[in-house]
PDB file of N, CA and C in Angstrom:
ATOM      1  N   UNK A   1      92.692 133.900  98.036  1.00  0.00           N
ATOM      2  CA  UNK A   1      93.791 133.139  97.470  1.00  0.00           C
ATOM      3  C   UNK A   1      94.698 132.588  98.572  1.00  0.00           C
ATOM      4  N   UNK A   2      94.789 133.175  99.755  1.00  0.00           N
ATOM      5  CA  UNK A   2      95.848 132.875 100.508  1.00  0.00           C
ATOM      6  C   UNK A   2      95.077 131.768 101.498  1.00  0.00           C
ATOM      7  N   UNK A   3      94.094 132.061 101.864  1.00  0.00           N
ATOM      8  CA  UNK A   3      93.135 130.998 102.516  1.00  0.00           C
ATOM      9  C   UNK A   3      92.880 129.857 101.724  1.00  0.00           C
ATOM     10  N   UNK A   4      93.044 129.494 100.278  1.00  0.00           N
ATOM     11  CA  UNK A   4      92.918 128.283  99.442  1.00  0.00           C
ATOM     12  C   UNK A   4      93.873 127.898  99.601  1.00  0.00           C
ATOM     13  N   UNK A   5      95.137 128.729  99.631  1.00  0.00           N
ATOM     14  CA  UNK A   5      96.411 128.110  99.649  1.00  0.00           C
ATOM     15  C   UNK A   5      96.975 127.108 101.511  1.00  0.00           C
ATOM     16  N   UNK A   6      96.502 127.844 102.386  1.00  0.00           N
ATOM     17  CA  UNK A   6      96.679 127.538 103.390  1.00  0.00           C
ATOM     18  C   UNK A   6      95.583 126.273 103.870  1.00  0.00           C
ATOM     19  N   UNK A   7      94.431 126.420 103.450  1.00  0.00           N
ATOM     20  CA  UNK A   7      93.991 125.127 103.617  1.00  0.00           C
ATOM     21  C   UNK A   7      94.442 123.744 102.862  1.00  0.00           C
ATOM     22  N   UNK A   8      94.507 124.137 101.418  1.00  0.00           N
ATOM     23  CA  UNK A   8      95.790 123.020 100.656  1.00  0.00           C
ATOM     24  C   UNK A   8      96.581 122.642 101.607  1.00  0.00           C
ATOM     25  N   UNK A   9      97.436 123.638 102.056  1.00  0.00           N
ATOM     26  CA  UNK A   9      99.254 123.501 103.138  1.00  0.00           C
ATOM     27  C   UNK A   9      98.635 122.169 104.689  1.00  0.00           C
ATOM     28  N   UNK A  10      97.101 122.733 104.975  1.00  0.00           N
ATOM     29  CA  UNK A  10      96.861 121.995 106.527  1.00  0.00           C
ATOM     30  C   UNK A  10      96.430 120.200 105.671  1.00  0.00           C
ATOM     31  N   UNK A  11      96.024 120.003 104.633  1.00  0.00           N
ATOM     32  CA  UNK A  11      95.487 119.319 104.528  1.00  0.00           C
ATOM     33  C   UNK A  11      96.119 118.108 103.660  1.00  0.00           C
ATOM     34  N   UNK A  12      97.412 118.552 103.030  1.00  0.00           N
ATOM     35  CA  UNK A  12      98.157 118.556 102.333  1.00  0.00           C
ATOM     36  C   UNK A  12      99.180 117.254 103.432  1.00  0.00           C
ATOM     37  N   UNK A  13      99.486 116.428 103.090  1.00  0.00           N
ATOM     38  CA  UNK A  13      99.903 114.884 103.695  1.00  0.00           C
ATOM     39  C   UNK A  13     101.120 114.271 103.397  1.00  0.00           C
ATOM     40  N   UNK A  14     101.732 115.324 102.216  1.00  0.00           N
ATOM     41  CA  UNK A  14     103.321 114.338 101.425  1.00  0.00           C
ATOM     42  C   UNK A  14     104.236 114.765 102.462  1.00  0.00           C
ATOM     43  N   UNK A  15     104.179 115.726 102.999  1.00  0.00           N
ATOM     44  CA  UNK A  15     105.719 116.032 103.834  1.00  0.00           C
ATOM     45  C   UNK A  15     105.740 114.863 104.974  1.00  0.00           C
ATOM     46  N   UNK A  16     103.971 114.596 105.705  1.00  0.00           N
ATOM     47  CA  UNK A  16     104.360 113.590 106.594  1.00  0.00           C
ATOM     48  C   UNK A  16     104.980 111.882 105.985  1.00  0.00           C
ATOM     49  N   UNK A  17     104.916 111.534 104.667  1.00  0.00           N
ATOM     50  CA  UNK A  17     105.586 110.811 104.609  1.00  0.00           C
ATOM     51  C   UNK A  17     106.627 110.972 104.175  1.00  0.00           C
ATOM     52  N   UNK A  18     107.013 111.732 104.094  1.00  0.00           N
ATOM     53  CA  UNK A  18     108.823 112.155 103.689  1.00  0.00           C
ATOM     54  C   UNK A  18     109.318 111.718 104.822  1.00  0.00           C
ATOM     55  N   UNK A  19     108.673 112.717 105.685  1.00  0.00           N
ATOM     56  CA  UNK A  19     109.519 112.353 107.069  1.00  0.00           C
ATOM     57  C   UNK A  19     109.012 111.100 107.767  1.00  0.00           C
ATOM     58  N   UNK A  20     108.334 110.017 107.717  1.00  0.00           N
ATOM     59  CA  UNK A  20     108.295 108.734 107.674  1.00  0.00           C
ATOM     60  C   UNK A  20     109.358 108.184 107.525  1.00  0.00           C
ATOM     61  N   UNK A  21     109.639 108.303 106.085  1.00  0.00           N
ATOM     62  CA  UNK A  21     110.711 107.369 105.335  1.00  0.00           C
ATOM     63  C   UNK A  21     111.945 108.001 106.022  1.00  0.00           C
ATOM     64  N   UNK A  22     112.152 109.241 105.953  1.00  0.00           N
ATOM     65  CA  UNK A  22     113.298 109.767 106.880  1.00  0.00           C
ATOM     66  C   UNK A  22     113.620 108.705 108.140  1.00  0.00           C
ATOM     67  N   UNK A  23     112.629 109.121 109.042  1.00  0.00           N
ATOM     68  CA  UNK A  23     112.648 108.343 110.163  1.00  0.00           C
ATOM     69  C   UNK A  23     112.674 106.279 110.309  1.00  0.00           C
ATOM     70  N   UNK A  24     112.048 105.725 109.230  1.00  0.00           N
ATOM     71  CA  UNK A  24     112.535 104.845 108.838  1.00  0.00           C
ATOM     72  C   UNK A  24     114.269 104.469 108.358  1.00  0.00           C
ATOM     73  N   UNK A  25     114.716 105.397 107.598  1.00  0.00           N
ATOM     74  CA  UNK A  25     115.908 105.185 107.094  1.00  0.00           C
ATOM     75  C   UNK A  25     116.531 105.470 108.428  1.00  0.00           C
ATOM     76  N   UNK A  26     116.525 106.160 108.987  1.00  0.00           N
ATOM     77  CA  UNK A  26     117.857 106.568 110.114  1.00  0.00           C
ATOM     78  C   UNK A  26     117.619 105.795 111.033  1.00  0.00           C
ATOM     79  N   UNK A  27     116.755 104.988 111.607  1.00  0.00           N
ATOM     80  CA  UNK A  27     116.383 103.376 111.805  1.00  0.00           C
ATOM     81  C   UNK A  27     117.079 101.968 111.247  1.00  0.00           C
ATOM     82  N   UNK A  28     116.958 101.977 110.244  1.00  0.00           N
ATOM     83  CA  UNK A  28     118.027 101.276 109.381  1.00  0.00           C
ATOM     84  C   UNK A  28     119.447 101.488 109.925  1.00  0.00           C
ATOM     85  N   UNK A  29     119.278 102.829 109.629  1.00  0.00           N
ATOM     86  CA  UNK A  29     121.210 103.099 109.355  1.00  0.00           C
ATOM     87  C   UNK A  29     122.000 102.923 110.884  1.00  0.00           C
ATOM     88  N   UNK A  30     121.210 103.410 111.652  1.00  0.00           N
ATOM     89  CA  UNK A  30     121.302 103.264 112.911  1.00  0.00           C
ATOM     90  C   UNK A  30     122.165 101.237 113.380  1.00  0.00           C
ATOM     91  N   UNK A  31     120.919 100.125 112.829  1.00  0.00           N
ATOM     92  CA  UNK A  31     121.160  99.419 112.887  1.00  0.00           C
ATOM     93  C   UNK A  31     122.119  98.527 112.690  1.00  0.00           C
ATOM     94  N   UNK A  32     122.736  99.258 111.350  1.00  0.00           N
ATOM     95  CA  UNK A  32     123.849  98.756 110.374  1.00  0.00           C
ATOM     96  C   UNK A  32     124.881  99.078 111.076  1.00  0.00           C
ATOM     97  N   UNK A  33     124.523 100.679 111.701  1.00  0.00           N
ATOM     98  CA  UNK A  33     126.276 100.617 112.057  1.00  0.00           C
ATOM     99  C   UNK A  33     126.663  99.930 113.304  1.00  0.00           C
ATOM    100  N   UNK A  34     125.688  99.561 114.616  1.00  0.00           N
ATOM    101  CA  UNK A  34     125.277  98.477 115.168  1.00  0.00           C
ATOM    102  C   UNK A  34     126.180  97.452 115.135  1.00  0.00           C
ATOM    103  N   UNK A  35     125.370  96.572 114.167  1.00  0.00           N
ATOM    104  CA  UNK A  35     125.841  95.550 113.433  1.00  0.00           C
ATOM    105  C   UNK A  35     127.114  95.629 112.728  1.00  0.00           C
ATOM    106  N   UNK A  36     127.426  96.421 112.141  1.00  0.00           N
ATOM    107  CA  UNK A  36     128.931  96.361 111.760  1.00  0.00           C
ATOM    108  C   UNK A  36     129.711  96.868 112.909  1.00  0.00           C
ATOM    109  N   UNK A  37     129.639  97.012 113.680  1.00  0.00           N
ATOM    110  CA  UNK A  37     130.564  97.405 115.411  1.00  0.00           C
ATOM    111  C   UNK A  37     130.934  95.934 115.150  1.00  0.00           C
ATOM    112  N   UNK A  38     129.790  95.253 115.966  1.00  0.00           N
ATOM    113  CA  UNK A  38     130.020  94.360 116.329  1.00  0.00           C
ATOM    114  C   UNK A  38     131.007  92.792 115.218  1.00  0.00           C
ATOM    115  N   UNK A  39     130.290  93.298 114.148  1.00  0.00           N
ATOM    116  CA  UNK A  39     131.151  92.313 113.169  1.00  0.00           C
ATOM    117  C   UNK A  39     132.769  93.157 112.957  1.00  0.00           C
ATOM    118  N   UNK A  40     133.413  94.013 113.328  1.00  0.00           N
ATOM    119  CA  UNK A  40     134.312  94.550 113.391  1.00  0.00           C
ATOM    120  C   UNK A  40     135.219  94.245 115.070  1.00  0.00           C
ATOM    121  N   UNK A  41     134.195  94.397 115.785  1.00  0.00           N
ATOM    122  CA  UNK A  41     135.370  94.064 116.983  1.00  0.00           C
ATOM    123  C   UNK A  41     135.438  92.664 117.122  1.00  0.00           C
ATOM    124  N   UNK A  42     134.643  91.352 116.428  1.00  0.00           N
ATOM    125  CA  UNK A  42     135.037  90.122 116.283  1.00  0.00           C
ATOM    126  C   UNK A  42     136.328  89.613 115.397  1.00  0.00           C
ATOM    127  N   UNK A  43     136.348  90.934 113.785  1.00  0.00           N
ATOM    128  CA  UNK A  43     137.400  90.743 113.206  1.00  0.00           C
ATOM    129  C   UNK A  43     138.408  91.077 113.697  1.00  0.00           C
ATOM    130  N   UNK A  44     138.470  91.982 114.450  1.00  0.00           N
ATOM    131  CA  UNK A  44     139.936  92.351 115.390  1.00  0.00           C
ATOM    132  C   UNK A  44     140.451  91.919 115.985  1.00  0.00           C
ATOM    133  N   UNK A  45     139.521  90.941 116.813  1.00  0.00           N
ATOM    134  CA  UNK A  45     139.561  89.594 117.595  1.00  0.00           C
ATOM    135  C   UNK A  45     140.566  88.605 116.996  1.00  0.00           C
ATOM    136  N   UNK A  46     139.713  88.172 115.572  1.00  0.00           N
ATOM    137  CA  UNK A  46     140.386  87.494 114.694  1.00  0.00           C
ATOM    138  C   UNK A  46     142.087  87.246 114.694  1.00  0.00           C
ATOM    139  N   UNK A  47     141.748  88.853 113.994  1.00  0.00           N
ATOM    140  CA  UNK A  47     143.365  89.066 113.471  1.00  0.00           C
ATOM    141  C   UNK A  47     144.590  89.434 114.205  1.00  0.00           C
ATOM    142  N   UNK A  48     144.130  89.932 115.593  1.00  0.00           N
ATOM    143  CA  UNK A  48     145.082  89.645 116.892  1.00  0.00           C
ATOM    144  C   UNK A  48     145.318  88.004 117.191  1.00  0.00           C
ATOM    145  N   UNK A  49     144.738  87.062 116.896  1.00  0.00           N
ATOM    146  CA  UNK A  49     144.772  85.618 117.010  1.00  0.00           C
ATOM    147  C   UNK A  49     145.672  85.179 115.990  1.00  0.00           C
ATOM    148  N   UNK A  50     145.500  85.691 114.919  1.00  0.00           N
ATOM    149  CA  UNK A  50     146.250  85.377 113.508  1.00  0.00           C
ATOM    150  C   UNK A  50     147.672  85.473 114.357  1.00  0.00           C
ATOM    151  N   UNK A  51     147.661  87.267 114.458  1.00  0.00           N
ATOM    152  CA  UNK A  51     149.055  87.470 114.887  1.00  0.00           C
ATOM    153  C   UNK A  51     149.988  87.050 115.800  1.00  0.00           C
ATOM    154  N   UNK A  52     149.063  87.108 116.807  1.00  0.00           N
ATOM    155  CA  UNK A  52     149.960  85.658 117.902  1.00  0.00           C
ATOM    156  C   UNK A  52     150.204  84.609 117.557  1.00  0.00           C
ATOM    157  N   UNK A  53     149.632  83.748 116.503  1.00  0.00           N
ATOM    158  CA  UNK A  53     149.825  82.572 116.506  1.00  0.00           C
ATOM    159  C   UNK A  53     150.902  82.753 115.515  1.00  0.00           C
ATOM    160  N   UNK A  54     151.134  83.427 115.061  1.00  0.00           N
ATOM    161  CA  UNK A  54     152.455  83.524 113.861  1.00  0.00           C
ATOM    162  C   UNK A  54     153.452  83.968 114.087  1.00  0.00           C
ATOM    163  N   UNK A  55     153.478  84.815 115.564  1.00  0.00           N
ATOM    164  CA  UNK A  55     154.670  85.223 116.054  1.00  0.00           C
ATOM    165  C   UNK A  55     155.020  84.126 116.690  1.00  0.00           C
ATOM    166  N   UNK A  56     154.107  82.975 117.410  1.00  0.00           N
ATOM    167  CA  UNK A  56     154.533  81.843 118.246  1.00  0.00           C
ATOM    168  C   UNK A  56     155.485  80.766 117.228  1.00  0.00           C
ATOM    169  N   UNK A  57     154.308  81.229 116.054  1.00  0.00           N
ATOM    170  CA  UNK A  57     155.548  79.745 115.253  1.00  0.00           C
ATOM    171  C   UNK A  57     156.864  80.279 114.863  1.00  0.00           C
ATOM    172  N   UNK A  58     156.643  81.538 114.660  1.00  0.00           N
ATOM    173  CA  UNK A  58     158.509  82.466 113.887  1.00  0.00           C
ATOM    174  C   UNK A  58     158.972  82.456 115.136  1.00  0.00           C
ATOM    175  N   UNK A  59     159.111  82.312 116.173  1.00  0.00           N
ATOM    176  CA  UNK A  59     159.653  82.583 117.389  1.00  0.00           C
ATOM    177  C   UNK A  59     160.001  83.572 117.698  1.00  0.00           C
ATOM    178  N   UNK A  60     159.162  84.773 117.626  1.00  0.00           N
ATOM    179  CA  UNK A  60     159.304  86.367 117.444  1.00  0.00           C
ATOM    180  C   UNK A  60     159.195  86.425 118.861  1.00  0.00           C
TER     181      UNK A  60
END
């Protein structure tokens, strides 16, 4: 019984795609946060521009 069971366990293939998709997703996520850095330190960019230019016209 324990030898049926253990050859099932060696031969047995779902865990390696679990951890596929695992490793896929944290690939992804990886990317996103990436990508949102960068679309974040452009908005900061932005809105420091906003702010100068509005203190220039109030004469702050």
């Amino acid at each position: 019984m324990l030898s049926t069971f253990m050859k099932k366990l060696v031969v047995d293939q779902s865990g390696a795609t679990a951890i596929e998709y695992g490793l896929i997703i944290s690939l992804i996520v990886i990317a996103l946060i990436a990508s949102l850095n960068s679309v974040a330190t452009g908005t900061i960019a932005m809105w420091q521009n906003v702010e100068a230019k509005t203190k220039a016209a109030s004469g702050a």
